[in-house]
C-alpha atoms as a PDB file:
ATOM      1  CA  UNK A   1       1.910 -16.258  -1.294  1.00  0.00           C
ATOM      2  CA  UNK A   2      -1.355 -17.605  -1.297  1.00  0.00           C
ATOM      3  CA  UNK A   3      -2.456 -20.530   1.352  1.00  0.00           C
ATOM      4  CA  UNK A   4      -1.821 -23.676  -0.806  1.00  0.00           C
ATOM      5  CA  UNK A   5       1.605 -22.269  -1.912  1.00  0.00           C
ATOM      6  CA  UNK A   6       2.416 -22.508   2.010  1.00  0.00           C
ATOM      7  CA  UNK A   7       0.609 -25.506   2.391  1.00  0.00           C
ATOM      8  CA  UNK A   8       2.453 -27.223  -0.391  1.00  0.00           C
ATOM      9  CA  UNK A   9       6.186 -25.364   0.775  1.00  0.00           C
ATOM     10  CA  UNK A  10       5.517 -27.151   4.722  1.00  0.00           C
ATOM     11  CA  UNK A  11       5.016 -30.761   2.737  1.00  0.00           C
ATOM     12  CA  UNK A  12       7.828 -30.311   0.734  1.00  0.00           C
ATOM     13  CA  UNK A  13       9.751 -29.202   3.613  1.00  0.00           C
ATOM     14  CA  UNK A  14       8.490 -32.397   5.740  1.00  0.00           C
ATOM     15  CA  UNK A  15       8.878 -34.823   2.706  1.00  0.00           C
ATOM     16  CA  UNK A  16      12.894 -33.698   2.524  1.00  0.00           C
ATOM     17  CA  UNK A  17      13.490 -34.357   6.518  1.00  0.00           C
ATOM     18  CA  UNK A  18      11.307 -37.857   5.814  1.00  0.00           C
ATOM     19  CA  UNK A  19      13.843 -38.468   3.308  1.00  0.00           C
ATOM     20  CA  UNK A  20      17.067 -37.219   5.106  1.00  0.00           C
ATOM     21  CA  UNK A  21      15.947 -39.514   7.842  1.00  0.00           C
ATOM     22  CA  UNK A  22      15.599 -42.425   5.180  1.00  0.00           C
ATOM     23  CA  UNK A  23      19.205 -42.073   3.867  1.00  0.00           C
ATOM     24  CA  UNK A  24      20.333 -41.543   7.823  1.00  0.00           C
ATOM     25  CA  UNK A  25      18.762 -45.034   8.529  1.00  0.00           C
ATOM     26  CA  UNK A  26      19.898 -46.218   6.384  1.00  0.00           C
ATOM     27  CA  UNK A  27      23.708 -45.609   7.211  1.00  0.00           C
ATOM     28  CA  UNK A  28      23.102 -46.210  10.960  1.00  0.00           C
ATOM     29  CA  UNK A  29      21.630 -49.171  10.506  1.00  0.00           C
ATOM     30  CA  UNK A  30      23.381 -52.555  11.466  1.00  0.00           C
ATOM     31  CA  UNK A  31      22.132 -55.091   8.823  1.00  0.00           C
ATOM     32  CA  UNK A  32      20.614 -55.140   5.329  1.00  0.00           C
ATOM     33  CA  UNK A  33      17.037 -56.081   6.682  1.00  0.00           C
ATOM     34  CA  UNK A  34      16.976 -53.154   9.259  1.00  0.00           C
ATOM     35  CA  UNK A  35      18.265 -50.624   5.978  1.00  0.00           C
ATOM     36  CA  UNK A  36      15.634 -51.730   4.178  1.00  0.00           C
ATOM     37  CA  UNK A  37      13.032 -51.425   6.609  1.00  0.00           C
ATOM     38  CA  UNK A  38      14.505 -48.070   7.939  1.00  0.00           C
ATOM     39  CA  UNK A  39      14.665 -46.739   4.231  1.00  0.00           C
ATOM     40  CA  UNK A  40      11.431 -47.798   2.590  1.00  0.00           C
ATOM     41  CA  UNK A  41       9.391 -46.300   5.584  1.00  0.00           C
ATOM     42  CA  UNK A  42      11.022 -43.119   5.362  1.00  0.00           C
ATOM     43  CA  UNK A  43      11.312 -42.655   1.513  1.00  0.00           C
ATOM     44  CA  UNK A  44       7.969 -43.478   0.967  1.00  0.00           C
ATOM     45  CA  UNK A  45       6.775 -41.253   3.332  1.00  0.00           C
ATOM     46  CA  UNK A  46       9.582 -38.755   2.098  1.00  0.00           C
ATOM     47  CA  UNK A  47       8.394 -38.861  -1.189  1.00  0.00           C
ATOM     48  CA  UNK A  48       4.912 -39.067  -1.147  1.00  0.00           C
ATOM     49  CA  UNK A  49       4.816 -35.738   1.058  1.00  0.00           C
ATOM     50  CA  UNK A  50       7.025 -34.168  -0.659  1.00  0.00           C
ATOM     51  CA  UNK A  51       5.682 -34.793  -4.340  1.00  0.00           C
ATOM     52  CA  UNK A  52       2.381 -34.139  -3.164  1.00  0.00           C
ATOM     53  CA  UNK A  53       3.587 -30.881  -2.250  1.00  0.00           C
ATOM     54  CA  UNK A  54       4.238 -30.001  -5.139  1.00  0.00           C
ATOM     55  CA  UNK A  55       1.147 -31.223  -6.523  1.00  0.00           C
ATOM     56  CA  UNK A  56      -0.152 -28.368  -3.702  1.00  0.00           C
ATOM     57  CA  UNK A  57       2.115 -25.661  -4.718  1.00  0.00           C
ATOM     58  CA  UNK A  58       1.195 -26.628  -8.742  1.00  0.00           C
ATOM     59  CA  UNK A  59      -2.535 -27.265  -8.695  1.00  0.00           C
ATOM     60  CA  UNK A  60      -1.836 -27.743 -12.288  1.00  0.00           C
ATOM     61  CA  UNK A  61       0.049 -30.254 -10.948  1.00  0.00           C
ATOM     62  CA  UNK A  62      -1.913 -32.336  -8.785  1.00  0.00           C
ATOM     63  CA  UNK A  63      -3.472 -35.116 -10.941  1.00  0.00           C
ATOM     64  CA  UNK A  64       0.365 -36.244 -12.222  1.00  0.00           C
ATOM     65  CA  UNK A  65       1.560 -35.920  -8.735  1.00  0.00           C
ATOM     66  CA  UNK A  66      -1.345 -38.007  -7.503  1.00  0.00           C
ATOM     67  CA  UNK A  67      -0.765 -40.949 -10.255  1.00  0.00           C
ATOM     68  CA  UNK A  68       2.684 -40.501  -9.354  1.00  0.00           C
ATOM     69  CA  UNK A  69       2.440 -40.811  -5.586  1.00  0.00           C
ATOM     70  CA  UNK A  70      -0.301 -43.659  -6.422  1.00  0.00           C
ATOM     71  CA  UNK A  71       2.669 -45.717  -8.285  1.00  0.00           C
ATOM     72  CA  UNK A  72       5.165 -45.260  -5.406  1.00  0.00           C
ATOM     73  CA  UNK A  73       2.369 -46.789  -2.897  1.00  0.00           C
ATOM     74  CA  UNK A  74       2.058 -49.522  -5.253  1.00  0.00           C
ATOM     75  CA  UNK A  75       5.562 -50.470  -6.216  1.00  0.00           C
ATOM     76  CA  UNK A  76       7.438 -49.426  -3.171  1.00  0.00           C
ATOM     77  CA  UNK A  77       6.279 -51.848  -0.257  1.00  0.00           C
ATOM     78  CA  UNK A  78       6.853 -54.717  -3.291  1.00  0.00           C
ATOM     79  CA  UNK A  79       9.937 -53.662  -3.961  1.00  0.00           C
ATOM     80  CA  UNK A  80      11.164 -53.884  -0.602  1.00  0.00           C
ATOM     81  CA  UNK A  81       9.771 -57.249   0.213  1.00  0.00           C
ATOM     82  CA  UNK A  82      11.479 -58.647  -3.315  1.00  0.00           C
ATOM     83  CA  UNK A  83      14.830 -57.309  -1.696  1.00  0.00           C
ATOM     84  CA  UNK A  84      14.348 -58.670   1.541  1.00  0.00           C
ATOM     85  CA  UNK A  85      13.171 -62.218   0.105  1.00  0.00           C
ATOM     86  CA  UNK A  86      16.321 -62.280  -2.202  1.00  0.00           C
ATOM     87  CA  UNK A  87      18.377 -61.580   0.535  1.00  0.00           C
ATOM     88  CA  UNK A  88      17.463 -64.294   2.995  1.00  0.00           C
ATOM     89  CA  UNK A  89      17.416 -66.421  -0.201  1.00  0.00           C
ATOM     90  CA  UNK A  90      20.758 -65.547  -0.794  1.00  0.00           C
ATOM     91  CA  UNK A  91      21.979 -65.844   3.222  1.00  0.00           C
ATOM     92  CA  UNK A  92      22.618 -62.520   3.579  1.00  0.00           C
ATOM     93  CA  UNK A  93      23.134 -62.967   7.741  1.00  0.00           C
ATOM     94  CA  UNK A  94      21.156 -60.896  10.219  1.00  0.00           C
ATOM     95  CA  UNK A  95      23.220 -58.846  12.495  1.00  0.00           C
ATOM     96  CA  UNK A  96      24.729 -60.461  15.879  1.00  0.00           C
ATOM     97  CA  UNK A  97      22.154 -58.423  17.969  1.00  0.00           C
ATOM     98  CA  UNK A  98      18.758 -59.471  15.887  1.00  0.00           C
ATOM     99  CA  UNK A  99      17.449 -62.193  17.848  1.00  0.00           C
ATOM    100  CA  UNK A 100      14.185 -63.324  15.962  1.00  0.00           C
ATOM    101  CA  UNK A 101      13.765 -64.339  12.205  1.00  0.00           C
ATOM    102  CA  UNK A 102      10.144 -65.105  11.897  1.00  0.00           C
ATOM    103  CA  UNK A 103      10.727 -65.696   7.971  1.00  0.00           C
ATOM    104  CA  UNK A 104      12.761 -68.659   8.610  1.00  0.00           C
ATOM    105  CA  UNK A 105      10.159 -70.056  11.085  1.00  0.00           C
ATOM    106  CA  UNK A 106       7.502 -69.818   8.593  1.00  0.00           C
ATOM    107  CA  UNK A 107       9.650 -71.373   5.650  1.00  0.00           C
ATOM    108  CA  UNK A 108      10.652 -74.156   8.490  1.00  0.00           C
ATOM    109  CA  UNK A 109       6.821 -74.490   9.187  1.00  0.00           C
ATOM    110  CA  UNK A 110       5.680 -74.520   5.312  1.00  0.00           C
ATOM    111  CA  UNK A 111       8.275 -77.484   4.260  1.00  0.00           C
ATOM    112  CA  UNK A 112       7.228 -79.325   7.771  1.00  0.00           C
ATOM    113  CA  UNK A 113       3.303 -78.912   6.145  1.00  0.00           C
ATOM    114  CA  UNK A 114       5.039 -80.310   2.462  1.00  0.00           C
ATOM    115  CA  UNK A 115       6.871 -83.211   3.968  1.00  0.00           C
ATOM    116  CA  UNK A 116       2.934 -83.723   5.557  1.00  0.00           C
ATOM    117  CA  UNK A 117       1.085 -84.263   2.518  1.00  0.00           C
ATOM    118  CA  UNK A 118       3.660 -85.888   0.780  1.00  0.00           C
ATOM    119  CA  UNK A 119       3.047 -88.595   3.524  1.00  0.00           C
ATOM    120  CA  UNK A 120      -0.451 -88.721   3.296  1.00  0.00           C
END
């Protein structure tokens, strides 16, 4: 096995406990803002390891792998906050234990700056 094979088998093998550790998050986690938050950290780093691994082990590979772990930076970390927006949007509740919502301070703050200028 030559040195890139192994380097590519010990991403692969740390992208699938990134991603076990994802989905774990996700099911330990109280509310749908801390799953979301606990997931998209973890997948994406899941992912990107582990396709990029195989990008490694394939050096055929690599280029696809890299457009493909390119899109996942891109789209991921959007997707998420299009979730999370939607939910609040929706009232989806925080848990009983969450304390601080600093998106509903800064909606609060950006109609208080509206009702402003409609004064002025």
């Amino acid at each position: 096995m030559a040195w890139y094979q192994i380097i590519g088998v010990a991403m692969i093998v740390i992208g699938s406990v990134f991603l076990f550790l994802g989905a774990l998050g996700i099911l330990r986690m109280p509310d749908v803002y801390n799953r979301l938050q606990a997931g998209t950290k973890a997948s994406t780093l899941g992912a990107l390891s582990l396709i990029m691994g195989v990008g490694i082990y394939h050096p055929a590979w690599l280029i696809k792998t890299g457009l493909i772990g390119l899109f996942l930076l891109l789209t991921n970390p959007v997707s998420s906050s299009v979730i999370a927006r939607a939910s609040h949007r929706s009232d989806v509740k925080l848990t009983g234990i969450t304390v601080v919502d600093e998106y509903e301070k800064d909606i609060l703050a950006k109609e208080k700056d509206v009702k402003k200028r409609g004064k002025k």
